[in-house]
Structures are given as structure tokens and as C-alpha cells.
Protein backbone atom coordinates (compact mmCIF):
# COMPACT_ATOMS: atom_id res chain seq x y z
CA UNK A 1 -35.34 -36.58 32.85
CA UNK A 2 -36.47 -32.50 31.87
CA UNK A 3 -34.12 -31.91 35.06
CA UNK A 4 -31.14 -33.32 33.40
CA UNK A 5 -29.25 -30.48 30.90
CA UNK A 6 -30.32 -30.67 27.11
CA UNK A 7 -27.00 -32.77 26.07
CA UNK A 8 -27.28 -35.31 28.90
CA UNK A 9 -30.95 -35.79 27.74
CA UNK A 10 -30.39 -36.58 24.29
CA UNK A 11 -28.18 -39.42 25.95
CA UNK A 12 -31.32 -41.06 27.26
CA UNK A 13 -33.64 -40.62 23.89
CA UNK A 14 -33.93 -43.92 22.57
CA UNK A 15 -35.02 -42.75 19.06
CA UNK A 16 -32.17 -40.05 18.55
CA UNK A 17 -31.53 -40.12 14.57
CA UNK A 18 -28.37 -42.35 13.58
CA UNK A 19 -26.34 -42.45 9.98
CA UNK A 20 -26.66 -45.32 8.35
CA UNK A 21 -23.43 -47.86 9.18
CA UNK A 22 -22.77 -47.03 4.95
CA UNK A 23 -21.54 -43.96 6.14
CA UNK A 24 -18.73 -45.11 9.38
CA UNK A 25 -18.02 -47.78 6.33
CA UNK A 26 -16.61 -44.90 3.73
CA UNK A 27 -15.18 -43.02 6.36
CA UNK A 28 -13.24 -46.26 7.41
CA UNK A 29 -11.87 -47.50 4.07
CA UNK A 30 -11.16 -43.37 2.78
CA UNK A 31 -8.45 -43.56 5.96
CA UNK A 32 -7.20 -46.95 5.09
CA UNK A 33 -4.79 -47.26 2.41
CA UNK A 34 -5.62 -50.45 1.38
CA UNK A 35 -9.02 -49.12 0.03
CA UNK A 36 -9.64 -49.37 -3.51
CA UNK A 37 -12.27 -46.79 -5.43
CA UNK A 38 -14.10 -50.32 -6.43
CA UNK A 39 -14.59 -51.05 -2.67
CA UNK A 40 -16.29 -47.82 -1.47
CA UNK A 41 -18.34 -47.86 -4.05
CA UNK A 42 -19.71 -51.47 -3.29
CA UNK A 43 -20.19 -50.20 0.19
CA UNK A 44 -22.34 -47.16 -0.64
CA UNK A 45 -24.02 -49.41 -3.69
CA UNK A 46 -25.33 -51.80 -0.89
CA UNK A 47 -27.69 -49.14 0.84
CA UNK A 48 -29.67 -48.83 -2.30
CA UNK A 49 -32.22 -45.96 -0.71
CA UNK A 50 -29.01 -43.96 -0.08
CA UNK A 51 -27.05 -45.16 -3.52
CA UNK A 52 -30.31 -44.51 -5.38
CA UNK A 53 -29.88 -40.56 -4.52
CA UNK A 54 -27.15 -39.75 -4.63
CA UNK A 55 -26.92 -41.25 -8.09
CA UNK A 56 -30.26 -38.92 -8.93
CA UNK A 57 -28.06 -35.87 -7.43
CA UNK A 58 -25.22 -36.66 -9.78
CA UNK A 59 -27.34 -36.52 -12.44
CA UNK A 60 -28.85 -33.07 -11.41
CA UNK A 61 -28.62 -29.67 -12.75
CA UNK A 62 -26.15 -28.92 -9.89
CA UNK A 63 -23.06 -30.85 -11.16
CA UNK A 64 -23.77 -29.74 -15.03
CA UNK A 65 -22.33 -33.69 -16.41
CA UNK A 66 -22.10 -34.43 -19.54
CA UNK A 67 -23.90 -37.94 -20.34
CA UNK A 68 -25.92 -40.06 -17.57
CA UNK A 69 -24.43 -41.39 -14.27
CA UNK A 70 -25.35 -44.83 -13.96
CA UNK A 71 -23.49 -46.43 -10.95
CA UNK A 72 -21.70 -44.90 -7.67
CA UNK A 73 -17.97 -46.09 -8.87
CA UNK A 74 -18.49 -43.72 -12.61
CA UNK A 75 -19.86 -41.14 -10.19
CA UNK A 76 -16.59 -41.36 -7.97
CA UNK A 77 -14.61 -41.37 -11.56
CA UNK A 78 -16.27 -38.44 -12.67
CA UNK A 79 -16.78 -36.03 -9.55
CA UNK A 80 -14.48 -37.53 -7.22
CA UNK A 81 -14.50 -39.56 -4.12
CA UNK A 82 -14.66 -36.32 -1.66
CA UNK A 83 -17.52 -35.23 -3.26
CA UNK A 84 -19.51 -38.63 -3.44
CA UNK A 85 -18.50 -39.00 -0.14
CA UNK A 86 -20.29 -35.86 1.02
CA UNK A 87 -23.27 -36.69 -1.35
CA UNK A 88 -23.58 -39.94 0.83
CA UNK A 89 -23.31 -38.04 4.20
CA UNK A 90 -25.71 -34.84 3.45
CA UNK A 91 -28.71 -37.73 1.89
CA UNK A 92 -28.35 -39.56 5.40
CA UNK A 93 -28.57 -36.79 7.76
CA UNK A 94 -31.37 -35.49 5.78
CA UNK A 95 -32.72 -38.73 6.06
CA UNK A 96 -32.32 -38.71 9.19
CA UNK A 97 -34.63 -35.88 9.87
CA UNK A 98 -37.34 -36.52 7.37
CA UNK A 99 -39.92 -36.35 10.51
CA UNK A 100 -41.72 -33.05 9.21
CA UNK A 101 -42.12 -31.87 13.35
CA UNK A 102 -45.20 -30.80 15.35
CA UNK A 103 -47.14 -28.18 13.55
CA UNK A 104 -45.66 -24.70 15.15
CA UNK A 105 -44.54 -21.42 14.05
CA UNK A 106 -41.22 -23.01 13.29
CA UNK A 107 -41.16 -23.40 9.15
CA UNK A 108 -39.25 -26.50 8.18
CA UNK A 109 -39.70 -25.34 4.41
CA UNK A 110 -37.73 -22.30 5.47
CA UNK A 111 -35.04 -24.02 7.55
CA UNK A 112 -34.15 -26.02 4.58
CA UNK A 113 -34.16 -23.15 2.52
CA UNK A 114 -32.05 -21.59 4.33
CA UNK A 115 -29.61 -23.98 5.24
CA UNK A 116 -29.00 -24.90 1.04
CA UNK A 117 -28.73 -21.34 0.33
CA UNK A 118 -26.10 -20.94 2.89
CA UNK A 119 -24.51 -24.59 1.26
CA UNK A 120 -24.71 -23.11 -2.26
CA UNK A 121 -23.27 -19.76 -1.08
CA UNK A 122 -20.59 -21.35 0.78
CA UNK A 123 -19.54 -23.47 -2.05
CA UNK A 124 -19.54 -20.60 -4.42
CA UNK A 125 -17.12 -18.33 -2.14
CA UNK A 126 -14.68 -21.63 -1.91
CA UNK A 127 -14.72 -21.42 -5.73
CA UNK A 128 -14.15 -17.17 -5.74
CA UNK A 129 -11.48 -17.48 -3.77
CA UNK A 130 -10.22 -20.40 -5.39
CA UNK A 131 -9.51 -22.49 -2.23
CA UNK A 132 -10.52 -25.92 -1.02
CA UNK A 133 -12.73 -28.40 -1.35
CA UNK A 134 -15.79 -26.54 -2.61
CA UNK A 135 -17.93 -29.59 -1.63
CA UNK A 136 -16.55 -29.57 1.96
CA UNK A 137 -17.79 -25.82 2.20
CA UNK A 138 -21.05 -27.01 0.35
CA UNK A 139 -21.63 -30.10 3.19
CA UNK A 140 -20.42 -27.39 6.30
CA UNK A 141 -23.07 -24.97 5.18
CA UNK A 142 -25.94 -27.79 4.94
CA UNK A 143 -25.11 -29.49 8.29
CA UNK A 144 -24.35 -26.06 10.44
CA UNK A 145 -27.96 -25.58 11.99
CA UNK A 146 -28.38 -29.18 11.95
CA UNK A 147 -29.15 -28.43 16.08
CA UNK A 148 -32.38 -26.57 15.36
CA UNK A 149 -33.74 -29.73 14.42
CA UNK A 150 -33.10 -31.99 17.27
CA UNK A 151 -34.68 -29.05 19.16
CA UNK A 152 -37.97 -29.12 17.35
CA UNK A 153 -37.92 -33.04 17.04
CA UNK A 154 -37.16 -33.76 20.62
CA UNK A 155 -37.39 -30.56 22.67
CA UNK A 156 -40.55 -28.91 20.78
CA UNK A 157 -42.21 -27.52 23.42
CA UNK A 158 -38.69 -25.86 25.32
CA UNK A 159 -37.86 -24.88 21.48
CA UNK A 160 -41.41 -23.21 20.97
CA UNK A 161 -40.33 -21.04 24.64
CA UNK A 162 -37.23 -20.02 22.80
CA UNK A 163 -38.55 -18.95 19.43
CA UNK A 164 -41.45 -17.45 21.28
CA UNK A 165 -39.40 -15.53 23.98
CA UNK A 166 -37.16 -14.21 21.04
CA UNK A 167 -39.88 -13.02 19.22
CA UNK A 168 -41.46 -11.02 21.78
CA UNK A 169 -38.43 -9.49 23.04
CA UNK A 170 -36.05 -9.86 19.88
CA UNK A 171 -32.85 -10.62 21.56
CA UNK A 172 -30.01 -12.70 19.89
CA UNK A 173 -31.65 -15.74 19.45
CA UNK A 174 -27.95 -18.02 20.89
CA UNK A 175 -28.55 -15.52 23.75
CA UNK A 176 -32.59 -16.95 24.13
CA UNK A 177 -31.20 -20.53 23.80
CA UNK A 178 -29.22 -20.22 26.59
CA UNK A 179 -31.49 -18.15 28.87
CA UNK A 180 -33.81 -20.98 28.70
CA UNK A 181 -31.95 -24.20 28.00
CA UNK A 182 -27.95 -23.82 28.89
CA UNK A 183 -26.95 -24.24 25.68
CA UNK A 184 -27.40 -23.13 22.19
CA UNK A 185 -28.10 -25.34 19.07
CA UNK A 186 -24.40 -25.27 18.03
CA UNK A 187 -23.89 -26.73 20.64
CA UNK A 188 -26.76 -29.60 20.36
CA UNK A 189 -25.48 -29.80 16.84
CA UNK A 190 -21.91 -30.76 17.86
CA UNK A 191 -22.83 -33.46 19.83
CA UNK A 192 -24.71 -35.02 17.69
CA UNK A 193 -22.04 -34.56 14.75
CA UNK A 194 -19.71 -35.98 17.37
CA UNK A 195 -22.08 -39.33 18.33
CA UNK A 196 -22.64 -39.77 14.49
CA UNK A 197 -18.74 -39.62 14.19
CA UNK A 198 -19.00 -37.79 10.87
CA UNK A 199 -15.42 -35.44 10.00
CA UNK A 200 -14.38 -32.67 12.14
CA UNK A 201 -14.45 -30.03 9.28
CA UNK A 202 -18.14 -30.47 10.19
CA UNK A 203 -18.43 -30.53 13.56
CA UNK A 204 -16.57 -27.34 13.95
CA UNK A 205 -18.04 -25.27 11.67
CA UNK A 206 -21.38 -26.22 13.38
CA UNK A 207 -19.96 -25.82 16.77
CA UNK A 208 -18.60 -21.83 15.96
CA UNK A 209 -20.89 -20.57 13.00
CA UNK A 210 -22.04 -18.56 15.09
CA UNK A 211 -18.90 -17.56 17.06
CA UNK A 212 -16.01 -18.17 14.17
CA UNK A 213 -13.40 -15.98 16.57
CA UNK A 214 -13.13 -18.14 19.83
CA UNK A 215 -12.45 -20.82 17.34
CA UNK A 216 -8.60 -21.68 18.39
CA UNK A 217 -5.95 -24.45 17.46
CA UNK A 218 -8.15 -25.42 14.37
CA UNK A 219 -6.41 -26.64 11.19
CA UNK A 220 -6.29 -23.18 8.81
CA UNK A 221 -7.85 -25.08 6.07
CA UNK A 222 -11.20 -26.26 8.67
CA UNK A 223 -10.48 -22.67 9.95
CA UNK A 224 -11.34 -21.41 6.37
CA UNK A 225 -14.05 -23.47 5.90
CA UNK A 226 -16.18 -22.36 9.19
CA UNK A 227 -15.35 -18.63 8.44
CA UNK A 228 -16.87 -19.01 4.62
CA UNK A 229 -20.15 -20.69 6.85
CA UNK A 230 -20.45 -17.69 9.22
CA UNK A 231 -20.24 -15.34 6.08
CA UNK A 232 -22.52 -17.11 4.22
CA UNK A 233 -25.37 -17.71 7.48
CA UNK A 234 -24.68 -13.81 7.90
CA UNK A 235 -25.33 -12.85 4.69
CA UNK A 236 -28.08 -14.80 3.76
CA UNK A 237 -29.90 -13.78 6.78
CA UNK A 238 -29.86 -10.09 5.45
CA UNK A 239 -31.00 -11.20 2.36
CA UNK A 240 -34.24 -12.49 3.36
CA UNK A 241 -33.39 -16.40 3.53
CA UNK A 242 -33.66 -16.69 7.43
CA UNK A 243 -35.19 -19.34 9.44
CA UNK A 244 -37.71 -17.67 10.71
CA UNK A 245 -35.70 -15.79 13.43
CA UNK A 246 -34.71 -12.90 11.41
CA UNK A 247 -31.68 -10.92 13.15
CA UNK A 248 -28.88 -8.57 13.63
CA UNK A 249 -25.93 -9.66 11.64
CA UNK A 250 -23.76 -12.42 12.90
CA UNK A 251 -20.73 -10.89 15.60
CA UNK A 252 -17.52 -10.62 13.68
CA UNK A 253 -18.70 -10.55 10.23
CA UNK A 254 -16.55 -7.56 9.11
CA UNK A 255 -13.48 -8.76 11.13
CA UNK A 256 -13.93 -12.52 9.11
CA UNK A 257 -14.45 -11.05 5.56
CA UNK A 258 -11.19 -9.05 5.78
CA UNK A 259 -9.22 -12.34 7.01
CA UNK A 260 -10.52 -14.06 3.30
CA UNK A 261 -9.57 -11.37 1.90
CA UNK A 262 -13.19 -10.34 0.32
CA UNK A 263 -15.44 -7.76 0.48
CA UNK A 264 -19.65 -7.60 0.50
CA UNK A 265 -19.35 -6.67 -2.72
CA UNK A 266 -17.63 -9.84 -4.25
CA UNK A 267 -20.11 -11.96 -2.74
CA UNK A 268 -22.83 -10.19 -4.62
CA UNK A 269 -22.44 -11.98 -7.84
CA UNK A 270 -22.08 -15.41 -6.23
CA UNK A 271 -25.38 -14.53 -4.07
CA UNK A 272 -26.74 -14.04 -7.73
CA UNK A 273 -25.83 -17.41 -8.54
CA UNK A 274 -26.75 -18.75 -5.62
CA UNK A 275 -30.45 -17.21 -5.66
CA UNK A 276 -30.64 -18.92 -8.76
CA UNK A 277 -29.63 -22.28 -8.12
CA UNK A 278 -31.16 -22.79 -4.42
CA UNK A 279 -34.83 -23.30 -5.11
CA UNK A 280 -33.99 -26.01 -7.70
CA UNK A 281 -31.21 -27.67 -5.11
CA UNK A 282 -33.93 -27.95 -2.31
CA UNK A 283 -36.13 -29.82 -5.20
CA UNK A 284 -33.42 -32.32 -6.31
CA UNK A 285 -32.43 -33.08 -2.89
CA UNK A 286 -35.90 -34.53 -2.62
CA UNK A 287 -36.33 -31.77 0.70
């Protein structure tokens, strides 16, 4: 089987994380147009470990309600169904990876923080520039490294050769993945995102976060959404909040800010924000 490239492999694992079917359920009855608001949120209200948090997150800091949330359908009433929706999908992938890993010199506390301050970030641009679905940009910024993870769950010791060949020689770290594996954890990522069938606003942006410019034929509003994730991942980085593979600003950056139509200097204030908000986000999403 370690003959066989990384994505054929994670074919063959039998324990390779899946979402709960709560999730493919939502997804189903937000296409149909039969769907009523009362029917999604029985689905999600019959996983009670999933309805249970994202009921808690409702009631967080984050959203800012006024009065207590009690069920999913005055959550949907209140924040809408997008949002919900995404509240569902982010608590089961996160779920999904609750295995803390082999001890290494990979920090999961880090990863996480990371990956919420580039969530938060991404959110807060969305609502700067006034486009979107700020929770879409939220759940593209949580999910976009999502590939590091199946690397350290199920490909530790190849994943330890990576971080440790970067570190000695501190080359791009996409450029290490695919020295020693073929592929790069965007890559890993998409495949999974693709197997757990979740929307393609999210597979994308974790398939080019890295490389937001060879991104073609992709709806402008996904388009949008993966460019606000490679700003965010880029800026972040320089700010401190990497993953433990601290590196050269993401490729493009400059060229990507001017197509929003912002500057490093309106993201400062959000990045404020966002340093603000982050530590108490990782703590009410239970990470």
C-alpha cells in the first residue's frame, strides 16, 4: 500500500473520517424546493451531539443575539439557514478530527489557531467589502488546511519527513510536500471535501489557497471567496498565527488584494478585530 500515491491510499483506509449523514440530509432538502425551514431543522435536531453545538455556538459571543437560542428552527429564524447550515458542517468536520495525533513537533493547538484566525479574518474582509455570504468566507477559511490533518492522522511519519525536511532547508513548504509525497495538502484536502460531498465554494478554496491564480472557470462569487482565504492565510502567517511552518508570503498576494480592491492597510483594523475575537472562537468551538 506505501507504494500506491497519497490519494489512492486514502482510498484503502478503512477509518478515513466521514460527516455525519445529518449533513448530505441538509444539503439535500436546501436544493429541493419542497423543503420547509421546519424540516431541516428536524433533520439537524435528530443528531443531538451535533444539534447540541451548534445551538451552544448560537448562543456565543460570536453572533452577539439578543435573548437565548433554544432550538435549531429559532436559530435558522434568527441567523439564517446558510449560516446554521455552515454551523452544522464546520462542528462535524471538527468532529471528525477530534483524534489529538501522535505526539510530534506538529502543534494541533496552533493549527486550530490558525485556521479560526484565518475564518474570523476572512469573514471580517467579506463584511469590509460588503460582499457575500460572510459565513461562507468564515466556513472556507476553517476548512482550507483541512489536508494537514489527514497527513498527521494517517501519514504521520511521511508528514514528520516533510515538516522536518522544510525545516532544515526552509523551502516552500507545497514545494516539500511534493518533493516527498506527489502532492500537496490542498490537494489531500480536496479529495476529501470531494468524498464528504460538502459544497464546492469549499472545495475550491481548499484546492487553490495556496495558488488562487491558476484558479479558472470558477463562479466570480466562489472566485471571491478563495481570494479573501489566500489573503487572509497570507496575512495571518506574517502576523505570527502560523502553523508551525512559518514562511515567505503566499505567491500572488499583491496581484489578489488589488483584484478586491483593498489594500494591507484596510485589513489592519479587521486583523484588530480578529486578534480579539479568535482566542475566544477556538474556546466556544469546544477546539
Amino acid at each position: 500500500m506505501n507504494e500506491l500515491p497519497i490519494l489512492q491510499q486514502l482510498d484503502l483506509i478503512d477509518k478515513l473520517p466521514t460527516l455525519p449523514v445529518v449533513v448530505n440530509q441538509i444539503n439535500q432538502l436546501i436544493a429541493s424546493n419542497r423543503s420547509s425551514m421546519a424540516q431541516i431543522a428536524a433533520v439537524i435536531a435528530r443528531d443531538q451531539a451535533i444539534a447540541s453545538r451548534v445551538i451552544r455556538l448560537v448562543n456565543s459571543a460570536f453572533y452577539g443575539l439578543q435573548g437565548r437560542v433554544s432550538s435549531i428552527q429559532q436559530a435558522i429564524t434568527l441567523l439564517g439557514l446558510n449560516t446554521v447550515k455552515n454551523l452544522v458542517t464546520g462542528v462535524a468536520v471538527i468532529k471528525a478530527f477530534d483524534n489529538p495525533g501522535k505526539p510530534s513537533i506538529f502543534d494541533r493547538q496552533k493549527f486550530w489557531m490558525h485556521t479560526f484566525a484565518c475564518a474570523v479574518l476572512s469573514r471580517g474582509i467579506s463584511r469590509l467589502r460588503k460582499c457575500g455570504e460572510p459565513e461562507d468566507y468564515f466556513m472556507a477559511g476553517l476548512l482550507h488546511d483541512i489536508g494537514i490533518l489527514v497527513l498527521d492522522q494517517f501519514f504521520h511519519e511521511k508528514f514528520i519527513s516533510i515538516l522536518q525536511e522544510y525545516t532544515k532547508n526552509h523551502t516552500d513548504y507545497t514545494e516539500t510536500e511534493i518533493a516527498i509525497i506527489q502532492v500537496t495538502h490542498c490537494d489531500i484536502g480536496e479529495y476529501l471535501s470531494q468524498k464528504w460531498h460538502i459544497p464546492e465554494l469549499l472545495s475550491l478554496s481548499i484546492k487553490y489557497h495556496h495558488t488562487p491564480l491558476f484558479a479558472l472557470n470558477i463562479p466570480p462569487s466562489i472566485l471571491d471567496i478563495l481570494f479573501t482565504v489566500h489573503i487572509s492565510d497570507s496575512f495571518i502567517q506574517s502576523k505570527g498565527y502560523h502553523i508551525g511552518l512559518k514562511g515567505e508570503p503566499a505567491k500572488g498576494s499583491r496581484v489578489i488584494l488589488h483584484r478586491l480592491g483593498i489594500t494591507e492597510s484596510d485589513i489592519i483594523p479587521v486583523w484588530e478585530e480578529t486578534q480579539n475575537t479568535v482566542a475566544t472562537v477556538v474556546r466556544e468551538w469546544g477546539i
